[in-house]
N, C-alpha and C. Protein backbone atom coordinates (compact mmCIF):
# COMPACT_ATOMS: atom_id res chain seq x y z
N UNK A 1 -52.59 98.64 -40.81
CA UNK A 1 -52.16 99.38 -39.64
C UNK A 1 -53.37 99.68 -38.77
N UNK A 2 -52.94 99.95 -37.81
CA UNK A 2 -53.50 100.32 -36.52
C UNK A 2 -54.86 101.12 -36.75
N UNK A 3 -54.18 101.96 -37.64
CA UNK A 3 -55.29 103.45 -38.13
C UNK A 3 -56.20 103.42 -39.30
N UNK A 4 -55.54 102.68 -40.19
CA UNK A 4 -56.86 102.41 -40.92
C UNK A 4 -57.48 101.24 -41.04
N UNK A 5 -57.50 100.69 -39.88
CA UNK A 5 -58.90 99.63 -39.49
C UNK A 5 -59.83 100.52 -39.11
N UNK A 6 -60.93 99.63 -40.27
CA UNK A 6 -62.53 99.89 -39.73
C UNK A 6 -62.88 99.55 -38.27
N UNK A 7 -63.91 100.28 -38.19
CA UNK A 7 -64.19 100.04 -36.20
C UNK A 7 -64.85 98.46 -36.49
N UNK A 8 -65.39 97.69 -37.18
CA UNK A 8 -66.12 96.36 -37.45
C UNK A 8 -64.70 95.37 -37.52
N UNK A 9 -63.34 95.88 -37.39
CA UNK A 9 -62.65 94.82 -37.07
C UNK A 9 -61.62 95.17 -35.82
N UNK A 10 -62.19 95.95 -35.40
CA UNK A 10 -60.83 95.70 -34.09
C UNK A 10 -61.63 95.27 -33.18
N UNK A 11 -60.62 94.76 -32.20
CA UNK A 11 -61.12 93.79 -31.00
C UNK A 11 -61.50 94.77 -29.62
N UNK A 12 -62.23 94.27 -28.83
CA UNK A 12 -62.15 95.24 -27.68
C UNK A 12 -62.05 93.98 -26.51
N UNK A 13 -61.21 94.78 -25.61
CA UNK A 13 -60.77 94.42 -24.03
C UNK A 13 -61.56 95.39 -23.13
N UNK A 14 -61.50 94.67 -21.66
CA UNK A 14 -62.40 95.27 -21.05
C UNK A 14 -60.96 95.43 -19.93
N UNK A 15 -60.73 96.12 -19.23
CA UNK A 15 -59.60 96.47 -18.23
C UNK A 15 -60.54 97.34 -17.24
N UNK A 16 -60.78 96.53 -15.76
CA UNK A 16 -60.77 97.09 -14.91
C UNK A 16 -62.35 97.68 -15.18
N UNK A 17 -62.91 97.04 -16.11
CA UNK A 17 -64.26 97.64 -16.16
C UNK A 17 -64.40 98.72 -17.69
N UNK A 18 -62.91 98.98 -18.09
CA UNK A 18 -63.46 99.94 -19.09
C UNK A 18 -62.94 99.14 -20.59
N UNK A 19 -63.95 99.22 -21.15
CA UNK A 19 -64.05 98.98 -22.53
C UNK A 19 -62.78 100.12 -23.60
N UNK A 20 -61.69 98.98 -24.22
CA UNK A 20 -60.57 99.51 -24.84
C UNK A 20 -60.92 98.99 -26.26
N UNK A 21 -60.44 99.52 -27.39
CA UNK A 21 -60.33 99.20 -28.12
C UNK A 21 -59.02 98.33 -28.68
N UNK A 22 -58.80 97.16 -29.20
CA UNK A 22 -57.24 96.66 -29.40
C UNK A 22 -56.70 97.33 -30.35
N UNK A 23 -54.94 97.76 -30.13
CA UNK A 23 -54.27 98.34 -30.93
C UNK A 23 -54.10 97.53 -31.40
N UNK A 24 -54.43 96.17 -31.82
CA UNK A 24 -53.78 95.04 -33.05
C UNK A 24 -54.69 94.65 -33.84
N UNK A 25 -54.42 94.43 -34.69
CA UNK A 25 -55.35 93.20 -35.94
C UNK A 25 -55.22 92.40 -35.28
N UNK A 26 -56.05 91.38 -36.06
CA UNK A 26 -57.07 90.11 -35.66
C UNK A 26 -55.60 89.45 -35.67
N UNK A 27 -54.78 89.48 -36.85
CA UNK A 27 -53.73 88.46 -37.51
C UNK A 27 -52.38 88.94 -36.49
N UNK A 28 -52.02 90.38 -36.09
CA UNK A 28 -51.24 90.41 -35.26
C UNK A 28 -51.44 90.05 -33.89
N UNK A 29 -52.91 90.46 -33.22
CA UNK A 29 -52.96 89.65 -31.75
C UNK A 29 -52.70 88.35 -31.82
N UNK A 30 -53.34 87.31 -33.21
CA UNK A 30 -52.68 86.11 -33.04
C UNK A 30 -51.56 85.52 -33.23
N UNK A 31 -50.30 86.60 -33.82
CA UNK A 31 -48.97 86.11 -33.44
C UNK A 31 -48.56 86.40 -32.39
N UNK A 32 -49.12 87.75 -31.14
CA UNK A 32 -48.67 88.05 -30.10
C UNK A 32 -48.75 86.75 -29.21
N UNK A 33 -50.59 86.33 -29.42
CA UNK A 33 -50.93 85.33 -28.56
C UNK A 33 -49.88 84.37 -28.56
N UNK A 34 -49.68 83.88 -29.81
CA UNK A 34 -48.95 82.21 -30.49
C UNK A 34 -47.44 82.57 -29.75
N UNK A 35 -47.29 83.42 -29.46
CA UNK A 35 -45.63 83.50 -28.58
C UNK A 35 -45.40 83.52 -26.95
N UNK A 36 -47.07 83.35 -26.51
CA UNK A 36 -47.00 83.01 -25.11
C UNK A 36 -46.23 81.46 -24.83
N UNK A 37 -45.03 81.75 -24.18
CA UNK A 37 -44.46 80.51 -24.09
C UNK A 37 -45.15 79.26 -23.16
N UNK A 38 -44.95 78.15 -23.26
CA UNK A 38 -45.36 77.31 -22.21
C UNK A 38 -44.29 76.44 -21.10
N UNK A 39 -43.24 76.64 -21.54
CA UNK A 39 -42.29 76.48 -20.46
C UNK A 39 -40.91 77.28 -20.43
N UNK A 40 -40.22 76.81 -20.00
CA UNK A 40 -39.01 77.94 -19.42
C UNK A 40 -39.96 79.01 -19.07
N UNK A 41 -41.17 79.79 -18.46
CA UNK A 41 -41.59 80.33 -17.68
C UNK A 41 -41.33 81.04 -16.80
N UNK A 42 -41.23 82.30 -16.39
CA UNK A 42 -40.50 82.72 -15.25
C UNK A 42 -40.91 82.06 -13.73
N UNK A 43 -42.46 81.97 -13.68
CA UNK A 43 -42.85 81.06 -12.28
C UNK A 43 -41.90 80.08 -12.29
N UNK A 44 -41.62 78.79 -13.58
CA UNK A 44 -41.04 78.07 -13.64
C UNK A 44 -39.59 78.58 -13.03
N UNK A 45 -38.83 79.48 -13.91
CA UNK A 45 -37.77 79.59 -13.41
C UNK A 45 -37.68 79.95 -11.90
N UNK A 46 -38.27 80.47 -11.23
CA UNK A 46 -38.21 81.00 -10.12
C UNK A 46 -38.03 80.00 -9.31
N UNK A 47 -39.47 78.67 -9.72
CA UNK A 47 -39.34 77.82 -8.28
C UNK A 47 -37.98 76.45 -8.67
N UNK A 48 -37.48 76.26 -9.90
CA UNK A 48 -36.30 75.87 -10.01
C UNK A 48 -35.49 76.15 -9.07
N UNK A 49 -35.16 77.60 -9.54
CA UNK A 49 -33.89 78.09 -8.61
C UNK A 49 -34.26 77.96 -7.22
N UNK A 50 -35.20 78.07 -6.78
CA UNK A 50 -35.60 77.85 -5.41
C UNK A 50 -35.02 76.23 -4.75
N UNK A 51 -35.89 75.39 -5.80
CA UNK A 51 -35.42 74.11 -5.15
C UNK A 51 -34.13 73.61 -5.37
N UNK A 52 -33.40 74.42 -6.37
CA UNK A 52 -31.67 73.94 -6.75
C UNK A 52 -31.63 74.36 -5.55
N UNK A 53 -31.40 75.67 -5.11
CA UNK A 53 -30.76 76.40 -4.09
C UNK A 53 -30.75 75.87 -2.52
N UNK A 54 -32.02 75.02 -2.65
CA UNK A 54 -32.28 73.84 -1.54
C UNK A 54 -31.70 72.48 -1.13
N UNK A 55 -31.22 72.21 -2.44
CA UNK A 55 -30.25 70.94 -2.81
C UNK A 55 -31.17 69.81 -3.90
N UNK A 56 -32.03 70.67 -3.97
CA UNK A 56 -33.59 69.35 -4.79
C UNK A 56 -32.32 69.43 -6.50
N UNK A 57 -32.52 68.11 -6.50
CA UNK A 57 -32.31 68.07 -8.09
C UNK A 57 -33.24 67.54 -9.09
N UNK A 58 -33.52 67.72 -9.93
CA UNK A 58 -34.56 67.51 -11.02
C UNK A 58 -34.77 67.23 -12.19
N UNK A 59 -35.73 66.71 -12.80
CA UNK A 59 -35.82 67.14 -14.65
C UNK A 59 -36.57 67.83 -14.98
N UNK A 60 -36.60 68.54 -16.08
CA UNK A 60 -37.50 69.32 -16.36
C UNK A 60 -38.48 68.93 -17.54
N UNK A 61 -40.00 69.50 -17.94
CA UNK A 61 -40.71 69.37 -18.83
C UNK A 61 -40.67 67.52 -19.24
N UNK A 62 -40.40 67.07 -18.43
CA UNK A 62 -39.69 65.46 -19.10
C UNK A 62 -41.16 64.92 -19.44
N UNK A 63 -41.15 64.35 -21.25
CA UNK A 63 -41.69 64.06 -21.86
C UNK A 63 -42.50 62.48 -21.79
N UNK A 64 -41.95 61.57 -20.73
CA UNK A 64 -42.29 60.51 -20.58
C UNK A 64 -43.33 60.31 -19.62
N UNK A 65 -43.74 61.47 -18.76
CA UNK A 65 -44.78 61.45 -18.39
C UNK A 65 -46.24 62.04 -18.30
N UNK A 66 -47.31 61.30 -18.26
CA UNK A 66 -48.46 63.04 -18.63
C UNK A 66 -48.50 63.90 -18.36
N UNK A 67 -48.76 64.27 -19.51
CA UNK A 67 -48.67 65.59 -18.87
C UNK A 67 -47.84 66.89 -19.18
N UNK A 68 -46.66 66.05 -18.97
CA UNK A 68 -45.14 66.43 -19.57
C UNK A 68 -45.06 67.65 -18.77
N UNK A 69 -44.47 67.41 -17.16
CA UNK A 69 -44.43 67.98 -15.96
C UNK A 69 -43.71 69.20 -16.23
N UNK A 70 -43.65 69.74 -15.81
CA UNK A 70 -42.64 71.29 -15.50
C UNK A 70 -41.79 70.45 -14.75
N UNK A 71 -41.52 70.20 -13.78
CA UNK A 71 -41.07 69.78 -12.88
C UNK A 71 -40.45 68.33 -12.35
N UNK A 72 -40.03 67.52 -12.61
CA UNK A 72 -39.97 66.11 -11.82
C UNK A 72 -38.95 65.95 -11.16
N UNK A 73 -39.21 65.26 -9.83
CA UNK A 73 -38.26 65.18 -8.67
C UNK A 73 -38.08 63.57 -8.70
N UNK A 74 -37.37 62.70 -9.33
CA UNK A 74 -37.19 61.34 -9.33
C UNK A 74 -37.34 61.04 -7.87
N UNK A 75 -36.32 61.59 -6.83
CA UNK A 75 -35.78 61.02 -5.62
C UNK A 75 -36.67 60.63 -4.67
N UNK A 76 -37.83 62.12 -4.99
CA UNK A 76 -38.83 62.12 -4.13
C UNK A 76 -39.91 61.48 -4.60
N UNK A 77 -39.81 60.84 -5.44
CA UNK A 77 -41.48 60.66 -6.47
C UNK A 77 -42.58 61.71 -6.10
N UNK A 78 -41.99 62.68 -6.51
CA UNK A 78 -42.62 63.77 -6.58
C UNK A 78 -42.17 64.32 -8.22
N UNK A 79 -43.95 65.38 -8.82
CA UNK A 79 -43.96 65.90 -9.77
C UNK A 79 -44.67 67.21 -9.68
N UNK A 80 -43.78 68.65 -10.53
CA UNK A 80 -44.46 69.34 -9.58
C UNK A 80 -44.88 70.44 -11.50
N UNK A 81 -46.52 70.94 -10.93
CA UNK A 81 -47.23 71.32 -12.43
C UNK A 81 -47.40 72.74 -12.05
N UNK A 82 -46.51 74.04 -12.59
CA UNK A 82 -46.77 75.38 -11.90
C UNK A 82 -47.92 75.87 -13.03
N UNK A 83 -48.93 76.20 -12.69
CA UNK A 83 -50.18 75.97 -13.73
C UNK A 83 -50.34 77.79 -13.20
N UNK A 84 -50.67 78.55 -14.76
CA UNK A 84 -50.97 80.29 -14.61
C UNK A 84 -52.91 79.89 -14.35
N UNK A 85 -53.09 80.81 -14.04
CA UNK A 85 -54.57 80.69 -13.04
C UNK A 85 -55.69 80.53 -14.26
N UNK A 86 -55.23 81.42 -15.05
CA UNK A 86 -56.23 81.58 -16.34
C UNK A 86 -56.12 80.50 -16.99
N UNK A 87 -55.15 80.27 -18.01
CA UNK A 87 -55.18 78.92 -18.51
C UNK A 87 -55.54 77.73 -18.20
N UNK A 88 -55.53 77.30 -16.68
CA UNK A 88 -56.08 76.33 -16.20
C UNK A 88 -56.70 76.55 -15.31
N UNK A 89 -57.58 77.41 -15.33
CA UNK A 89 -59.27 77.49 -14.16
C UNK A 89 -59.02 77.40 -12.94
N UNK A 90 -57.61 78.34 -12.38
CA UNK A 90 -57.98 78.18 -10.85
C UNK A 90 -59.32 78.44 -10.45
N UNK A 91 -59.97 77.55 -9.68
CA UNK A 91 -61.26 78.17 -9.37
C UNK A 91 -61.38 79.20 -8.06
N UNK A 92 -62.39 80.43 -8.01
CA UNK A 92 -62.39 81.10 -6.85
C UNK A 92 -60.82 82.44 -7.08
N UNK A 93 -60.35 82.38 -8.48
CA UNK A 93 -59.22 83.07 -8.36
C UNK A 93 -59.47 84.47 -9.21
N UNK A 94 -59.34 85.71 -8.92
CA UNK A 94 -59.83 86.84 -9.94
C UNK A 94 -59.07 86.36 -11.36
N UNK A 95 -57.62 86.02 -11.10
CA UNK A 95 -56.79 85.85 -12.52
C UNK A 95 -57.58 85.24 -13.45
N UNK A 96 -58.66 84.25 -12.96
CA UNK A 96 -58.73 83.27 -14.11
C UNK A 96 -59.91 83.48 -14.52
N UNK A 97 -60.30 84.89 -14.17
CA UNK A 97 -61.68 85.20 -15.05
C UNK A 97 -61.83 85.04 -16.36
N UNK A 98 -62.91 84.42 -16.95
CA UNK A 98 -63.01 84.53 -18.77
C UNK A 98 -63.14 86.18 -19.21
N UNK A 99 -62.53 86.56 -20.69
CA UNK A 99 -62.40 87.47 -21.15
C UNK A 99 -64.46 87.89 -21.34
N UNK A 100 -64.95 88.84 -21.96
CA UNK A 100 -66.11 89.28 -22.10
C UNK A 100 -66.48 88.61 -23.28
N UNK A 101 -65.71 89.32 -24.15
CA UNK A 101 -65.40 88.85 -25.58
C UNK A 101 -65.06 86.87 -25.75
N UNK A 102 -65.80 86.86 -26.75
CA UNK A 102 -65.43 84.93 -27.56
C UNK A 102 -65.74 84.30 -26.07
N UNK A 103 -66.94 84.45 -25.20
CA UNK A 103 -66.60 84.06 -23.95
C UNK A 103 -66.90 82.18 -24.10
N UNK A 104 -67.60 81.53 -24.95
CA UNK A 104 -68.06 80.30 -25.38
C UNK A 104 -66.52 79.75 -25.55
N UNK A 105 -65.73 80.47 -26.82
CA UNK A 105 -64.73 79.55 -27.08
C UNK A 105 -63.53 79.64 -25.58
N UNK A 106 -63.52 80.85 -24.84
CA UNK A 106 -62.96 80.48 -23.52
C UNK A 106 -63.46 79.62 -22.69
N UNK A 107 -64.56 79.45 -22.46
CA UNK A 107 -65.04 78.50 -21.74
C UNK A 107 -64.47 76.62 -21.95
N UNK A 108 -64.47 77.17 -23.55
CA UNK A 108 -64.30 75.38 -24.23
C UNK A 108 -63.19 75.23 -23.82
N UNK A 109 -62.19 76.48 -24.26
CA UNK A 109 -60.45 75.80 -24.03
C UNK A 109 -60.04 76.08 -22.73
N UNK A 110 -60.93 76.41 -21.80
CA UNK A 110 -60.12 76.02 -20.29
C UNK A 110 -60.95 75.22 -20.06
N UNK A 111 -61.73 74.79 -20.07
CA UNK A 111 -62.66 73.42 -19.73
C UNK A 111 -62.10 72.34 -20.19
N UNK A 112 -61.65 72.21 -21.25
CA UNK A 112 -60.46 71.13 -22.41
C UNK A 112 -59.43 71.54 -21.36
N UNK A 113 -58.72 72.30 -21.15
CA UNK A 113 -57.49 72.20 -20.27
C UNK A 113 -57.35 71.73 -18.97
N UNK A 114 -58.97 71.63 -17.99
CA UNK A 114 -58.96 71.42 -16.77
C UNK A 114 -59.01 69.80 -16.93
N UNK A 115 -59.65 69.67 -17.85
CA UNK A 115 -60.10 68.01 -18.24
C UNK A 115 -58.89 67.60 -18.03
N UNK A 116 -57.82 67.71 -19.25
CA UNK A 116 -56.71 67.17 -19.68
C UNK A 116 -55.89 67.12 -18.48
N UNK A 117 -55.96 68.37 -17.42
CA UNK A 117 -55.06 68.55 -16.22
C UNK A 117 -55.46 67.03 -15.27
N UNK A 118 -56.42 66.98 -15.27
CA UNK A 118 -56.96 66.08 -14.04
C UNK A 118 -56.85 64.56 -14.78
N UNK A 119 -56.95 64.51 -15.73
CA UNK A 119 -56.97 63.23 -15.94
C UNK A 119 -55.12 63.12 -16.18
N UNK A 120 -54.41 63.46 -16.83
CA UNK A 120 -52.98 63.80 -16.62
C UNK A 120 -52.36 63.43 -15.20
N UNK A 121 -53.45 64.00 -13.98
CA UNK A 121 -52.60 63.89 -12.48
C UNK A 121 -53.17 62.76 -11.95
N UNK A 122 -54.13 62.16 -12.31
CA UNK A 122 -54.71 60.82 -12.33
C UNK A 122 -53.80 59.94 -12.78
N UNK A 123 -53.54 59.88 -14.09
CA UNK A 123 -52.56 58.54 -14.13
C UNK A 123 -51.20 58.62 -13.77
N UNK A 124 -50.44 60.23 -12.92
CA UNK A 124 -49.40 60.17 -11.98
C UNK A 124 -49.98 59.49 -11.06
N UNK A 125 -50.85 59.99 -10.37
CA UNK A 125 -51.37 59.46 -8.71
C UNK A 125 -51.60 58.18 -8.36
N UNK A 126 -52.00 57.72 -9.97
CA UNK A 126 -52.29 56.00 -10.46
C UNK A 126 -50.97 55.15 -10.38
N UNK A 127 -50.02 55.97 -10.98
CA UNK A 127 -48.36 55.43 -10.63
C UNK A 127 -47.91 55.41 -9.68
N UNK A 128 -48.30 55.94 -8.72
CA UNK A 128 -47.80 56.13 -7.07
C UNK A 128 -47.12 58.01 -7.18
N UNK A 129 -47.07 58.80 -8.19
CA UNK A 129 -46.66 59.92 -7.72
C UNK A 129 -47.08 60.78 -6.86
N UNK A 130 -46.34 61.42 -6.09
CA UNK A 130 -46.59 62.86 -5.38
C UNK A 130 -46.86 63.68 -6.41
N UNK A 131 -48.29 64.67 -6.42
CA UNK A 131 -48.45 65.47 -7.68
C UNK A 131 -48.28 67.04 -7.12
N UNK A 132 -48.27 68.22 -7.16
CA UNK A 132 -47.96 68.93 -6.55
C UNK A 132 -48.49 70.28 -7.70
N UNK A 133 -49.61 70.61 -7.21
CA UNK A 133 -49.77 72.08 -8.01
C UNK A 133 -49.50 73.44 -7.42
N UNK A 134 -48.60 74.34 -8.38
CA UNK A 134 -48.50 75.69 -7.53
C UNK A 134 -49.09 76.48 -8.62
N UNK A 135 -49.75 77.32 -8.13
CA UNK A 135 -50.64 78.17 -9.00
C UNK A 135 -49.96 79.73 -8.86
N UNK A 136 -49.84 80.22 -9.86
CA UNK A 136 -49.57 81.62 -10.08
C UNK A 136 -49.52 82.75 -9.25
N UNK A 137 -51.39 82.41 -9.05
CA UNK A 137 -51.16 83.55 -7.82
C UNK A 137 -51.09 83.49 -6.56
N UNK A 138 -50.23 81.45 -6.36
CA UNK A 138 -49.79 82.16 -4.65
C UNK A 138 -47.71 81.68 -4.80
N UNK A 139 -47.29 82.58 -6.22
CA UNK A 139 -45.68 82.87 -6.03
C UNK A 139 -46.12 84.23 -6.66
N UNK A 140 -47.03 84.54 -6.73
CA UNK A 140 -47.15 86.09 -7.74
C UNK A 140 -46.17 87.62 -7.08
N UNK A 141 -46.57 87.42 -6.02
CA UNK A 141 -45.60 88.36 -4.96
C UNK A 141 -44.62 87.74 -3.93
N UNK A 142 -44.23 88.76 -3.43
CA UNK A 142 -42.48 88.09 -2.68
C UNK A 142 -42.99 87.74 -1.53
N UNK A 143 -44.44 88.16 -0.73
CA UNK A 143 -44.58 87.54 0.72
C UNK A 143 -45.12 86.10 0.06
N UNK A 144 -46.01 86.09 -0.31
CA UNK A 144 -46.76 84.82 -0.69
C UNK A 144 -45.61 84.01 -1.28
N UNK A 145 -45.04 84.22 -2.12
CA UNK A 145 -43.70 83.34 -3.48
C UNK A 145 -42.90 82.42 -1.79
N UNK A 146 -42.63 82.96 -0.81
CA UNK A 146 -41.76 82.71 0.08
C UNK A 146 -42.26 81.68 0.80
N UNK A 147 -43.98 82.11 1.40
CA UNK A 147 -44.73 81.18 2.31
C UNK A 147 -44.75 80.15 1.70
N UNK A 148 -45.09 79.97 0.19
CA UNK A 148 -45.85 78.68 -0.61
C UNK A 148 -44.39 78.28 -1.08
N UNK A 149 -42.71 78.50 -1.10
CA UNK A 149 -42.02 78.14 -1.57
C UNK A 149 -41.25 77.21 -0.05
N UNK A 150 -42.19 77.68 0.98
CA UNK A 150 -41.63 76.99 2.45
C UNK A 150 -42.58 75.84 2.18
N UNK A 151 -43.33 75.62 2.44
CA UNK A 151 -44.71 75.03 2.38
C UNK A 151 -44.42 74.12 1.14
N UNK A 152 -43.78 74.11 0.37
CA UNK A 152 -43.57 73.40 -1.02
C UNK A 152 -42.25 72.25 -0.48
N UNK A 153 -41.35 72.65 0.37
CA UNK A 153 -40.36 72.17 1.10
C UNK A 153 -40.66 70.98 1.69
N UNK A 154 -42.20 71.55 2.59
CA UNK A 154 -42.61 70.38 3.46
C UNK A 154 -43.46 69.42 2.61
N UNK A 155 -43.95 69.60 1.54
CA UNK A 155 -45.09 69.20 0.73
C UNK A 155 -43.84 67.84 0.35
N UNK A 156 -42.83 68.28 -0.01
CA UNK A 156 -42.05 67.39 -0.91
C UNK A 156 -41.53 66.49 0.06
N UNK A 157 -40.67 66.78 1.43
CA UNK A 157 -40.39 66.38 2.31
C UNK A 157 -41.05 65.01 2.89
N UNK A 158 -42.31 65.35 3.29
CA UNK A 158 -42.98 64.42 3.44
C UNK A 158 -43.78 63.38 2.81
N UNK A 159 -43.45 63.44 1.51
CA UNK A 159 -43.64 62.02 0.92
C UNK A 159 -42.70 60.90 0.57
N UNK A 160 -41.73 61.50 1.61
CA UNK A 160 -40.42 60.21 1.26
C UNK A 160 -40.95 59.18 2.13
């Protein structure tokens, strides 16, 4: 439990500048972590319903291509990758700051993830696809979610 961990095993977070101690074990943060989903997503769901509601029809997560898209628009040869900022290194973005803590092994696994991203949209772009990234934090709020969900309209639009 929570309370009788020694201070030599709990984890600390830094929020906003202040140093927290984690209410979890080592073994429970890593089942919290291990349940971050990677698709059905709410970004995901959001810009779905967006483009159903538009008339776009789609597949989802479809496995036959790298990557294994969130998104694919057959009609349009368009493929679209809603990537969270942290996990894949938006660059220039506060979200995707590395933690303080294990900062080496963060470095490795978004560096491994940016790799894998780019070479992934490479052999779409190599196929002739439209590749299409929306990043987290520009659907994060309802003014921005709206501009970049107009703007996503024309993005798709114009590669027919």
């Amino acid at each position: 439990m929570a309370a009788s961990r020694g201070r030599s095993e709990r984890l600390t977070h830094h929020i906003r500048g202040v140093s927290i101690a984690d209410i979890y074990s080592k073994e429970k943060r890593s089942e919290v972590m291990s349940k971050i989903r990677s698709k059905e997503t709410k970004p995901e769901i959001l810009v779905r319903k967006f483009l159903f509601s538009k008339g776009f029809r789609y597949r989802i997560n479809d496995k036959r291509y790298p990557g294994k898209p969130d998104i694919v628009l057959p009609k349009y040869h368009t493929i679209l990758f809603i990537h969270g900022c942290f996990w894949h290194g938006h660059e220039n973005c506060k979200a995707a700051k590395l933690p303080e803590t294990n900062k080496d092994f963060w470095k490795k696994k978004i560096f491994d993830n940016i790799v894998r991203d780019r070479k992934n949209i490479g052999k779409l772009r190599g196929e002739g696809w439209n590749v299409i990234i929306i990043w987290l934090c520009e659907i994060k709020n309802k003014s921005d979610r709206v501009r970049r969900l107009e703007r996503l309209i024309g993005e798709i639009a114009n590669e027919t």
